[in-house]
PDB file of N, CA and C in Angstrom:
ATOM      1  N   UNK A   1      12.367 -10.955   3.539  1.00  0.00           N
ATOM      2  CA  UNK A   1      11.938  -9.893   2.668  1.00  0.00           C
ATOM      3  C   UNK A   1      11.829 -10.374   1.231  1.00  0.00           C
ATOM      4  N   UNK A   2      12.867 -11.363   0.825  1.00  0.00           N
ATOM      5  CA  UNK A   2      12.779 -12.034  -0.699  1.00  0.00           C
ATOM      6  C   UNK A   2      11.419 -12.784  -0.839  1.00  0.00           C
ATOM      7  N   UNK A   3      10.968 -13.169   0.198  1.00  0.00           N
ATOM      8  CA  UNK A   3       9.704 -13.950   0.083  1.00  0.00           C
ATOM      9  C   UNK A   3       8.850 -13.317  -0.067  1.00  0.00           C
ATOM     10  N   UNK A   4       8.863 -11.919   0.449  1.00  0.00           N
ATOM     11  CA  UNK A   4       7.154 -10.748   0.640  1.00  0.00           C
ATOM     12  C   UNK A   4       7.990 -10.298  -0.542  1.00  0.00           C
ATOM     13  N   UNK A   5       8.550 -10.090  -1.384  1.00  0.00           N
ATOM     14  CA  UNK A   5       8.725  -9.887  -2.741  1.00  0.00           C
ATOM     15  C   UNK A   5       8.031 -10.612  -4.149  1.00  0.00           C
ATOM     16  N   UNK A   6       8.751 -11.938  -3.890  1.00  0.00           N
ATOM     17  CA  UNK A   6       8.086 -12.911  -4.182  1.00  0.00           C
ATOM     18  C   UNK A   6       6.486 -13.190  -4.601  1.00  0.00           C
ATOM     19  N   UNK A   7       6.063 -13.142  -3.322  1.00  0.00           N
ATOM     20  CA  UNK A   7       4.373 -13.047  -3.251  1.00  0.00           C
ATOM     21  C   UNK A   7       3.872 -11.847  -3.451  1.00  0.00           C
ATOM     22  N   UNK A   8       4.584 -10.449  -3.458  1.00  0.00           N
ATOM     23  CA  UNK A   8       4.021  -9.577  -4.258  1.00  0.00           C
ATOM     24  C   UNK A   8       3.944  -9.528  -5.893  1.00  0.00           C
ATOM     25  N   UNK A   9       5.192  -9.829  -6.081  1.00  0.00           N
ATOM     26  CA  UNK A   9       4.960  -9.926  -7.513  1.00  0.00           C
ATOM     27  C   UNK A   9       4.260 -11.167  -8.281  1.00  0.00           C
ATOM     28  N   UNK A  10       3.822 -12.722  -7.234  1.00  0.00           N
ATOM     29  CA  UNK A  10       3.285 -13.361  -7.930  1.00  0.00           C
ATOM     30  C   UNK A  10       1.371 -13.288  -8.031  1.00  0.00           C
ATOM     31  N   UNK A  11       1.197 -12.552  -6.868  1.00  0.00           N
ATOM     32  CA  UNK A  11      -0.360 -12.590  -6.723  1.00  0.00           C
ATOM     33  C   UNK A  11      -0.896 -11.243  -7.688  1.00  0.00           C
ATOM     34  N   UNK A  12       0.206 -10.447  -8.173  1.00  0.00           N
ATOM     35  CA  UNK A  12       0.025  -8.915  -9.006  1.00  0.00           C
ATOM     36  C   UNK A  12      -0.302  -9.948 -10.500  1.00  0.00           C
ATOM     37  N   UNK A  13       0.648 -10.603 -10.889  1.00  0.00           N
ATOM     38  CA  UNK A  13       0.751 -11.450 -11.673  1.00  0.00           C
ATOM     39  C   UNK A  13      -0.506 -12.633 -12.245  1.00  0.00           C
ATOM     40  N   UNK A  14      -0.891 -13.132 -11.292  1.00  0.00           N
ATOM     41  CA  UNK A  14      -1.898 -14.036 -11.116  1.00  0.00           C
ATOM     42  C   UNK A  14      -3.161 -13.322 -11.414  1.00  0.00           C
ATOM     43  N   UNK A  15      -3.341 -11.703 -10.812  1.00  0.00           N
ATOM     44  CA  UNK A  15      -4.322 -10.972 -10.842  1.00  0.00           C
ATOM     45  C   UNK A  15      -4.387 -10.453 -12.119  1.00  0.00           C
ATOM     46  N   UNK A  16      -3.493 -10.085 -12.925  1.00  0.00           N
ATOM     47  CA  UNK A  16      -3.299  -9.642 -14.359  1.00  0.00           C
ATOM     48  C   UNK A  16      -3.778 -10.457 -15.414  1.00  0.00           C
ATOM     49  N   UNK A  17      -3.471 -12.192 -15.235  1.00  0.00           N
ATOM     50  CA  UNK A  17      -3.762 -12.774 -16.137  1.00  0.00           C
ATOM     51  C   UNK A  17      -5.338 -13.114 -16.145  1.00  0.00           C
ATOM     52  N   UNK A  18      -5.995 -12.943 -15.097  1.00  0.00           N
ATOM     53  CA  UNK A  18      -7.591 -13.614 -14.804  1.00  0.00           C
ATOM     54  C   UNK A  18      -7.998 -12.383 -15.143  1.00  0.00           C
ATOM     55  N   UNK A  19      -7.386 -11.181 -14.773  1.00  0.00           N
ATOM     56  CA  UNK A  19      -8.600  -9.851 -14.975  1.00  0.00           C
ATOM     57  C   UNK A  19      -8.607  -9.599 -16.599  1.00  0.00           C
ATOM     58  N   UNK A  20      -7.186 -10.271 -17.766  1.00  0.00           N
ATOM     59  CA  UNK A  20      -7.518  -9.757 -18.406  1.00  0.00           C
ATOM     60  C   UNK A  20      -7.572 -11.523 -19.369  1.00  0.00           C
ATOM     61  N   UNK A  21      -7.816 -12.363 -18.534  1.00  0.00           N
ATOM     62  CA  UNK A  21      -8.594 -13.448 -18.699  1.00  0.00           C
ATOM     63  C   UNK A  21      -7.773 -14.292 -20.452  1.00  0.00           C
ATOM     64  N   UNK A  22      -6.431 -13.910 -19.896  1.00  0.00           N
ATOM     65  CA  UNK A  22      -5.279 -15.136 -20.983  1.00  0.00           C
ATOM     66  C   UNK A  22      -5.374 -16.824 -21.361  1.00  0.00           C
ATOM     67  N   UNK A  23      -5.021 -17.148 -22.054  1.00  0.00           N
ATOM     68  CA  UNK A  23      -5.220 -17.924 -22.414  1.00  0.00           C
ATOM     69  C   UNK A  23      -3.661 -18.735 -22.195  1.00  0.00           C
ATOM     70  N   UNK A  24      -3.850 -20.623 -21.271  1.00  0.00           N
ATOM     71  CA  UNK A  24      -2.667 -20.592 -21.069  1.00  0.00           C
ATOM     72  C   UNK A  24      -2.377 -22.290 -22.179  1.00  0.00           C
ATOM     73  N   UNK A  25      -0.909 -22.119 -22.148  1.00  0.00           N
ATOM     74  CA  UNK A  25      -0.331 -23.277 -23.983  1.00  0.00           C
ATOM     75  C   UNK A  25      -1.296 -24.039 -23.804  1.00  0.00           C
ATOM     76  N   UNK A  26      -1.709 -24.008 -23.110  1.00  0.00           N
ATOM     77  CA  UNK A  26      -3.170 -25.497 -23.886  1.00  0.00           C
ATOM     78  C   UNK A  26      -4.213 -25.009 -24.119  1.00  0.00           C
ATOM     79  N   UNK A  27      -4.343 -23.809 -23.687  1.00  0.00           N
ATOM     80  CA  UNK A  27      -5.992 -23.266 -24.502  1.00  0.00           C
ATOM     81  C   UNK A  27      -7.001 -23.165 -22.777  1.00  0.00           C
ATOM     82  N   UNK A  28      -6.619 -22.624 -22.008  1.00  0.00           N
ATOM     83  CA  UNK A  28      -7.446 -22.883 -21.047  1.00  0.00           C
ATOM     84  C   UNK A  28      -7.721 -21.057 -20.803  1.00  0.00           C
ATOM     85  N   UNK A  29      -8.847 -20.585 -20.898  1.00  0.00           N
ATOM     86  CA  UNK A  29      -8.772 -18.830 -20.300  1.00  0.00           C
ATOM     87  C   UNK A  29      -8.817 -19.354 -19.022  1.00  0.00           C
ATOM     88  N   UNK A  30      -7.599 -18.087 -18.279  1.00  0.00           N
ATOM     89  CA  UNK A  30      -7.472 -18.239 -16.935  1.00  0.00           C
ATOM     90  C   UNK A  30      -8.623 -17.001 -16.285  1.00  0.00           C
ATOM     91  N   UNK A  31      -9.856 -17.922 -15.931  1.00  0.00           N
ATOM     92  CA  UNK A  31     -11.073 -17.165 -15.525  1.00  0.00           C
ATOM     93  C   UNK A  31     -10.703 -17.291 -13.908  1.00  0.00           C
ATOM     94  N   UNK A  32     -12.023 -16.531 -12.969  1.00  0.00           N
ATOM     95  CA  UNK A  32     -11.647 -16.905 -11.802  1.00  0.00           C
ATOM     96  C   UNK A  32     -12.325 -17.946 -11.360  1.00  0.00           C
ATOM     97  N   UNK A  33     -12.881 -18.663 -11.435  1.00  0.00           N
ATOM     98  CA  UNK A  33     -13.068 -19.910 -11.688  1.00  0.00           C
ATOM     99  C   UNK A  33     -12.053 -20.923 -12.108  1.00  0.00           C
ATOM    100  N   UNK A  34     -11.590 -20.776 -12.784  1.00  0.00           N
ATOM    101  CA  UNK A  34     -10.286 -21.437 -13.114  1.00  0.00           C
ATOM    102  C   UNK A  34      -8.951 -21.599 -12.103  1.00  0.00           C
ATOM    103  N   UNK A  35      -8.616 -19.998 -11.383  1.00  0.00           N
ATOM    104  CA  UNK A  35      -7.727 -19.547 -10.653  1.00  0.00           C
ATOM    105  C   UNK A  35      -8.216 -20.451  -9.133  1.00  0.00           C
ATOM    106  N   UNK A  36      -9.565 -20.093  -9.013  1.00  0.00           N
ATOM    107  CA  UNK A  36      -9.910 -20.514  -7.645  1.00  0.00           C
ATOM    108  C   UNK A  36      -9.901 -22.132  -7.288  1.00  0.00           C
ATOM    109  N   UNK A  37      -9.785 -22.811  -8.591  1.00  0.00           N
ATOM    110  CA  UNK A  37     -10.213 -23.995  -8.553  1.00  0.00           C
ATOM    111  C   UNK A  37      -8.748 -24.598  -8.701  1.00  0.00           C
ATOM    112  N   UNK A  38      -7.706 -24.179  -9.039  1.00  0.00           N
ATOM    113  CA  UNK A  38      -6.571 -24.477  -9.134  1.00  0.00           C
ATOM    114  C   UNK A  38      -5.839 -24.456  -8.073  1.00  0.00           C
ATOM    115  N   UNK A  39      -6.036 -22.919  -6.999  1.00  0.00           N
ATOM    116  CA  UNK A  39      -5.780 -22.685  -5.764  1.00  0.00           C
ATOM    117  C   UNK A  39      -6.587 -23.852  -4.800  1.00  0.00           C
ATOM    118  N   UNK A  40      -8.095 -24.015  -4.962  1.00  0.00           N
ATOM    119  CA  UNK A  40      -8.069 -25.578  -3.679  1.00  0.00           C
ATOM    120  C   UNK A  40      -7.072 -26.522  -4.142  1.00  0.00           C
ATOM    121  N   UNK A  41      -7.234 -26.984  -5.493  1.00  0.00           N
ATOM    122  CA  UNK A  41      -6.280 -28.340  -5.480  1.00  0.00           C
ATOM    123  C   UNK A  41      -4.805 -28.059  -4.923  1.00  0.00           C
ATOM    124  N   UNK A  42      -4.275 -27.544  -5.345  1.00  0.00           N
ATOM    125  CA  UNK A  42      -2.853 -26.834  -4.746  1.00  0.00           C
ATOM    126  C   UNK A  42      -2.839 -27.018  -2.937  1.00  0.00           C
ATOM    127  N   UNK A  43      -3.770 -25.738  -2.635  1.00  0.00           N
ATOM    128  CA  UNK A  43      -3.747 -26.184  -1.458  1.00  0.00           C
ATOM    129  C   UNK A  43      -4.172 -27.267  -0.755  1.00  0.00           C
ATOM    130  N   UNK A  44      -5.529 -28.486  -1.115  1.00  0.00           N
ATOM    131  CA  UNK A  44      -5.320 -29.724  -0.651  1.00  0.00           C
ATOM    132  C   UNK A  44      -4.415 -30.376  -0.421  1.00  0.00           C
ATOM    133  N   UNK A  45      -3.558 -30.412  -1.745  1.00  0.00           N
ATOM    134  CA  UNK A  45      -2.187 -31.187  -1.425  1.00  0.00           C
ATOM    135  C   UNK A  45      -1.096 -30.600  -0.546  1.00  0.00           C
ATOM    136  N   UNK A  46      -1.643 -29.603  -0.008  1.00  0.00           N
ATOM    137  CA  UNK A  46      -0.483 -28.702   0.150  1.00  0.00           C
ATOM    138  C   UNK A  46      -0.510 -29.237   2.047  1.00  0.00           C
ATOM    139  N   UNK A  47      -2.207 -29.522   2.373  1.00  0.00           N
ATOM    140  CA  UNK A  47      -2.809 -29.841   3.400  1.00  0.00           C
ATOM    141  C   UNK A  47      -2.465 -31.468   4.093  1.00  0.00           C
ATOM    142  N   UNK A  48      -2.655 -32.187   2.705  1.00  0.00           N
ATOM    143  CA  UNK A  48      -2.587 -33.758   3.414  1.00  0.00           C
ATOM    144  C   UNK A  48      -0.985 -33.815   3.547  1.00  0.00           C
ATOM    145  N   UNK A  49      -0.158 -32.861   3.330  1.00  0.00           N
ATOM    146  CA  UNK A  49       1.387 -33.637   3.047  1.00  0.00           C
ATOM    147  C   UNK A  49       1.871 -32.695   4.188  1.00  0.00           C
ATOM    148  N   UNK A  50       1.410 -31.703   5.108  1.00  0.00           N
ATOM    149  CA  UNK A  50       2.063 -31.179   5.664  1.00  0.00           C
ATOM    150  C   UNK A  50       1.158 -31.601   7.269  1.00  0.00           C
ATOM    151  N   UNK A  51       2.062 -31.098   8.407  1.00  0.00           N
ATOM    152  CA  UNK A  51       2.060 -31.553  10.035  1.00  0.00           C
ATOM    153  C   UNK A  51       0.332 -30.907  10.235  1.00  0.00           C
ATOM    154  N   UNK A  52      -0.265 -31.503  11.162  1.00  0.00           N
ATOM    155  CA  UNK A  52      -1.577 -30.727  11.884  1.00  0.00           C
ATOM    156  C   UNK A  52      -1.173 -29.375  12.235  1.00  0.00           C
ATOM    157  N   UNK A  53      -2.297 -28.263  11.923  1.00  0.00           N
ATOM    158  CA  UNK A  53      -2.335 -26.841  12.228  1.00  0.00           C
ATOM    159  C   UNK A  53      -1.285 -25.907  11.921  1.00  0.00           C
ATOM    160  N   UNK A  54      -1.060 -26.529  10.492  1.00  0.00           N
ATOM    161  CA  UNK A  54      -0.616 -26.077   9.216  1.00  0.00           C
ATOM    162  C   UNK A  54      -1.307 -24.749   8.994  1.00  0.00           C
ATOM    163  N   UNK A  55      -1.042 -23.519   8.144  1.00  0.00           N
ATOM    164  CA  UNK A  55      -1.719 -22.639   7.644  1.00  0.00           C
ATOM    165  C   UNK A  55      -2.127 -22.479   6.213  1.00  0.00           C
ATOM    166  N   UNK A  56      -2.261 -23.245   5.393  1.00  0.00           N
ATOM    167  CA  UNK A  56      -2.004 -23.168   4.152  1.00  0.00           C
ATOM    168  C   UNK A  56      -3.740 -22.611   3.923  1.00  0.00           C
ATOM    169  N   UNK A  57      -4.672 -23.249   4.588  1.00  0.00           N
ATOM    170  CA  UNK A  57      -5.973 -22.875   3.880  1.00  0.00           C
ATOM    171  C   UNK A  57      -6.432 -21.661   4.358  1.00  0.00           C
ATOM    172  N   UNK A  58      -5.929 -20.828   5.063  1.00  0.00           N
ATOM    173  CA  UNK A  58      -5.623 -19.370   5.435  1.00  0.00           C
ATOM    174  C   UNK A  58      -4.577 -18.627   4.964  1.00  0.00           C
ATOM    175  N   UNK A  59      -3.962 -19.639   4.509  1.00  0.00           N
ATOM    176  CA  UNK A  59      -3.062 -18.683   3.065  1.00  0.00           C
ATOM    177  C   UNK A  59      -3.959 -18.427   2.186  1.00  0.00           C
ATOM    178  N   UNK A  60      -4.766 -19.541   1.779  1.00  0.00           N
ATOM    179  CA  UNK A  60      -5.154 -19.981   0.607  1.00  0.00           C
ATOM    180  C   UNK A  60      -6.543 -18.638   0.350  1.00  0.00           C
ATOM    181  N   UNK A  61      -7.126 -18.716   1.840  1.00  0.00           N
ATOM    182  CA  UNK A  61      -8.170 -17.761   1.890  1.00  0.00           C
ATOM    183  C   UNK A  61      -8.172 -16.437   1.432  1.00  0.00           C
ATOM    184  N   UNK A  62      -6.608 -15.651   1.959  1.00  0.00           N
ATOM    185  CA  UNK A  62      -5.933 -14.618   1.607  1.00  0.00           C
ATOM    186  C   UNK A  62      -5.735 -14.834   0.405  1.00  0.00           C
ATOM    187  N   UNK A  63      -5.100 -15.185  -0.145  1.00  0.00           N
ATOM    188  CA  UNK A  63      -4.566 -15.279  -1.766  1.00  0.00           C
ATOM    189  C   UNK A  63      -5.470 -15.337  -2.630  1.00  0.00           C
ATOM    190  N   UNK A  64      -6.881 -15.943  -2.586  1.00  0.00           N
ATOM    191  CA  UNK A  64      -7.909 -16.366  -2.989  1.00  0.00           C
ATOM    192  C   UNK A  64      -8.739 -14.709  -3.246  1.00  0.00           C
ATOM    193  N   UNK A  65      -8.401 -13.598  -2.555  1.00  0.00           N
ATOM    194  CA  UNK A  65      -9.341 -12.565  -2.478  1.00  0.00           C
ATOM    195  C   UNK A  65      -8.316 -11.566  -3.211  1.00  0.00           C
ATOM    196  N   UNK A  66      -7.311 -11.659  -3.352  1.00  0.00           N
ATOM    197  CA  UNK A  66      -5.756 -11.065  -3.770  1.00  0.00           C
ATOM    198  C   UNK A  66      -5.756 -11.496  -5.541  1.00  0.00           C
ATOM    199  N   UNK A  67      -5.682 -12.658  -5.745  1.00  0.00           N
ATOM    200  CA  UNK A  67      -5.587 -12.756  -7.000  1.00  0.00           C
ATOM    201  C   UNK A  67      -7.144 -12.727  -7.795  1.00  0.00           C
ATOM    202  N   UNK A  68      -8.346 -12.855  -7.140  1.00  0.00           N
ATOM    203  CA  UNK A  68      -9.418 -12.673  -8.003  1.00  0.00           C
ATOM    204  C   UNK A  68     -10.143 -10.847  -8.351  1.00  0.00           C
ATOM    205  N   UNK A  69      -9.369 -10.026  -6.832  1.00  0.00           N
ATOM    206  CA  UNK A  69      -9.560  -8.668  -7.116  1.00  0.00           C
ATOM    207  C   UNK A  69     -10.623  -8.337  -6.174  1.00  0.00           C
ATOM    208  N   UNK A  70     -10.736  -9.228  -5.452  1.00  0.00           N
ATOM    209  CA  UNK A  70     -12.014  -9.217  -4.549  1.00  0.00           C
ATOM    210  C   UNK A  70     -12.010  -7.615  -3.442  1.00  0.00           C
ATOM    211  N   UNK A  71     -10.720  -7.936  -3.202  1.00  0.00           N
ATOM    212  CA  UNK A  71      -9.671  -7.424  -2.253  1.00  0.00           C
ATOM    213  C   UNK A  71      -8.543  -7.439  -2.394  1.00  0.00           C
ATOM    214  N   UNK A  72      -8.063  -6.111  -3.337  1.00  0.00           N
ATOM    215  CA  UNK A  72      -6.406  -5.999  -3.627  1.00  0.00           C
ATOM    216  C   UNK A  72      -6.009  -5.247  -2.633  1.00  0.00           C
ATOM    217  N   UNK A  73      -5.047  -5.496  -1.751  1.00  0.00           N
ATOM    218  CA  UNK A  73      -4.566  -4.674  -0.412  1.00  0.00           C
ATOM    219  C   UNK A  73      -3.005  -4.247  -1.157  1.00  0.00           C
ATOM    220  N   UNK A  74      -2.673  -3.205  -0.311  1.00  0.00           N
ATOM    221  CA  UNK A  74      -1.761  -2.453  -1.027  1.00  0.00           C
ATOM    222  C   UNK A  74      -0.318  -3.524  -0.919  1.00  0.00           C
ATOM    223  N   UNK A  75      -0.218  -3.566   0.537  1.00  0.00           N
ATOM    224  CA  UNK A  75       0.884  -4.950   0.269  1.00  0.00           C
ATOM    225  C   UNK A  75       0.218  -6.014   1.469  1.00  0.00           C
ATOM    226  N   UNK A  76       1.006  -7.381   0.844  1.00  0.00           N
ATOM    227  CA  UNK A  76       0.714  -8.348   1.659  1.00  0.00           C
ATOM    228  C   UNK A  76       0.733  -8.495   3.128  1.00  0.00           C
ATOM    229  N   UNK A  77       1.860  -8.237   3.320  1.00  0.00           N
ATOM    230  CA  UNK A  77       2.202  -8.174   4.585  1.00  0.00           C
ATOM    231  C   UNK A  77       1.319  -6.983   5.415  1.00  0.00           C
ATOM    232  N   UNK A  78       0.531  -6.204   4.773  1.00  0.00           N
ATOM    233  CA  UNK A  78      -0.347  -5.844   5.846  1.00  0.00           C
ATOM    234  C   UNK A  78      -1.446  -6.175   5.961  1.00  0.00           C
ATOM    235  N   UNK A  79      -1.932  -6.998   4.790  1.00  0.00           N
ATOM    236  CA  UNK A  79      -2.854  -7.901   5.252  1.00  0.00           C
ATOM    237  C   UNK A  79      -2.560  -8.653   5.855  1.00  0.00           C
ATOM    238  N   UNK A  80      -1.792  -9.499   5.999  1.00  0.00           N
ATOM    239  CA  UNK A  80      -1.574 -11.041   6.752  1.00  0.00           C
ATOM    240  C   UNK A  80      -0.647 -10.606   8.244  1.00  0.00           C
ATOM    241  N   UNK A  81      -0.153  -9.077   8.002  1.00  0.00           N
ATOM    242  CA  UNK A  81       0.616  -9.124   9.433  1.00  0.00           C
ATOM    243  C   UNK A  81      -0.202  -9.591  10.757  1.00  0.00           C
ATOM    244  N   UNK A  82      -1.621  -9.518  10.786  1.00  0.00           N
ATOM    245  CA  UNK A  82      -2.011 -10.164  12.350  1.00  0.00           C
ATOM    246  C   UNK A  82      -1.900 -11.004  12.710  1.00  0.00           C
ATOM    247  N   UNK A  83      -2.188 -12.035  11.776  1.00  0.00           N
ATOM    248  CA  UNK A  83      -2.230 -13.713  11.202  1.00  0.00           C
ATOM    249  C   UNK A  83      -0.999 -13.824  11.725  1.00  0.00           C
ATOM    250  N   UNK A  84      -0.048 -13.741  10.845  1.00  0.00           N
ATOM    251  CA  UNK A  84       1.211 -13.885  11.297  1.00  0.00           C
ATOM    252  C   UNK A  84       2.650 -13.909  12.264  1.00  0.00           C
ATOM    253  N   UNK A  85       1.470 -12.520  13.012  1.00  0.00           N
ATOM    254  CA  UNK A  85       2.513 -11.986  13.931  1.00  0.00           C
ATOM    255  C   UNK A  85       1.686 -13.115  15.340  1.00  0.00           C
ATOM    256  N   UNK A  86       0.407 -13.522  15.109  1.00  0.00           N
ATOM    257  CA  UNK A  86      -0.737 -14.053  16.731  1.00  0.00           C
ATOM    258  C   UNK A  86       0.325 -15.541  16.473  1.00  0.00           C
ATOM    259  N   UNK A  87       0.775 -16.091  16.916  1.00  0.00           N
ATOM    260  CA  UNK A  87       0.920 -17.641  17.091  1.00  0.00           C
ATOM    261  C   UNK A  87       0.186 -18.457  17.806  1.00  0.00           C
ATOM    262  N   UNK A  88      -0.571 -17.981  18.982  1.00  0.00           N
ATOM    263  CA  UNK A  88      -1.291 -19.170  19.716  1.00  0.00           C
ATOM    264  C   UNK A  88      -2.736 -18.523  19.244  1.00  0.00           C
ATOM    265  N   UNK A  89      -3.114 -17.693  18.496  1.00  0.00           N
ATOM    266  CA  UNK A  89      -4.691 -16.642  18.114  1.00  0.00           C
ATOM    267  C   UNK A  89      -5.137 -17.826  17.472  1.00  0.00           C
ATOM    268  N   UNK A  90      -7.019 -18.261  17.644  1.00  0.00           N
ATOM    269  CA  UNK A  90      -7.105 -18.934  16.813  1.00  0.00           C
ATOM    270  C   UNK A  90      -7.125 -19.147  16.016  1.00  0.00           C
ATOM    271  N   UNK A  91      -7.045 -17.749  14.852  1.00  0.00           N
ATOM    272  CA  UNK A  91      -6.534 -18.013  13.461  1.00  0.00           C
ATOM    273  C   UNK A  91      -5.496 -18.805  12.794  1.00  0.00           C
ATOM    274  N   UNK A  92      -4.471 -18.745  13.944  1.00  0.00           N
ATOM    275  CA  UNK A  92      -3.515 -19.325  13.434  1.00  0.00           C
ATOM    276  C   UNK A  92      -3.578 -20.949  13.608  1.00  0.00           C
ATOM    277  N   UNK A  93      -4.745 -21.157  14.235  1.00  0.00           N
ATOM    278  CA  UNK A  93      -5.010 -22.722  14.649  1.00  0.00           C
ATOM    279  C   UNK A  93      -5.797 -23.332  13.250  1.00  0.00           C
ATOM    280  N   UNK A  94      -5.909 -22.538  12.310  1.00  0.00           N
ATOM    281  CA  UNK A  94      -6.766 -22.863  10.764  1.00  0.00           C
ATOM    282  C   UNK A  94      -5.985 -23.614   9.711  1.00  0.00           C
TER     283      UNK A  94
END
């Protein structure tokens, strides 16, 4: 539950600073462009360092529509509960 806390308050967060497009100590506006492009690199690395049929770029997909506003769902976990709950679904093979 500390974790679906966690990721609620960090993707609310993430979504606040791009929608109202801050500026971070080095001078960078956090556009969504910026956000999205930060989220592949993140998750690349997140990809080569972890076991085959990993989920991270189906995290990444979710989070990606969450923090740009594409698709703000009321909480996480009911977006991602199918994902999460299928283990052999091929989603979860992504």
């Amino acid at each position: 539950m500390e974790d679906a806390a966690t990721a609620e308050v960090s993707r609310s967060q993430l979504w606040q600073w791009m929608r109202h497009q801050i500026t971070t100590a080095e001078g960078i506006k956090v556009s969504k462009e910026y956000a999205l492009r930060i989220l592949e690199g993140e998750t690349s690395k997140l990809e080569e360092a972890a076991p085959k049929g990993n989920k991270f770029r189906q995290a990444a997909q979710h989070f990606s529509t969450q923090i740009t506003g594409e698709d703000y769902t009321n909480f996480l976990t009911i977006l991602l509960y199918d994902d999460i709950t299928k283990i052999n679904s091929k989603s979860a093979k992504l």
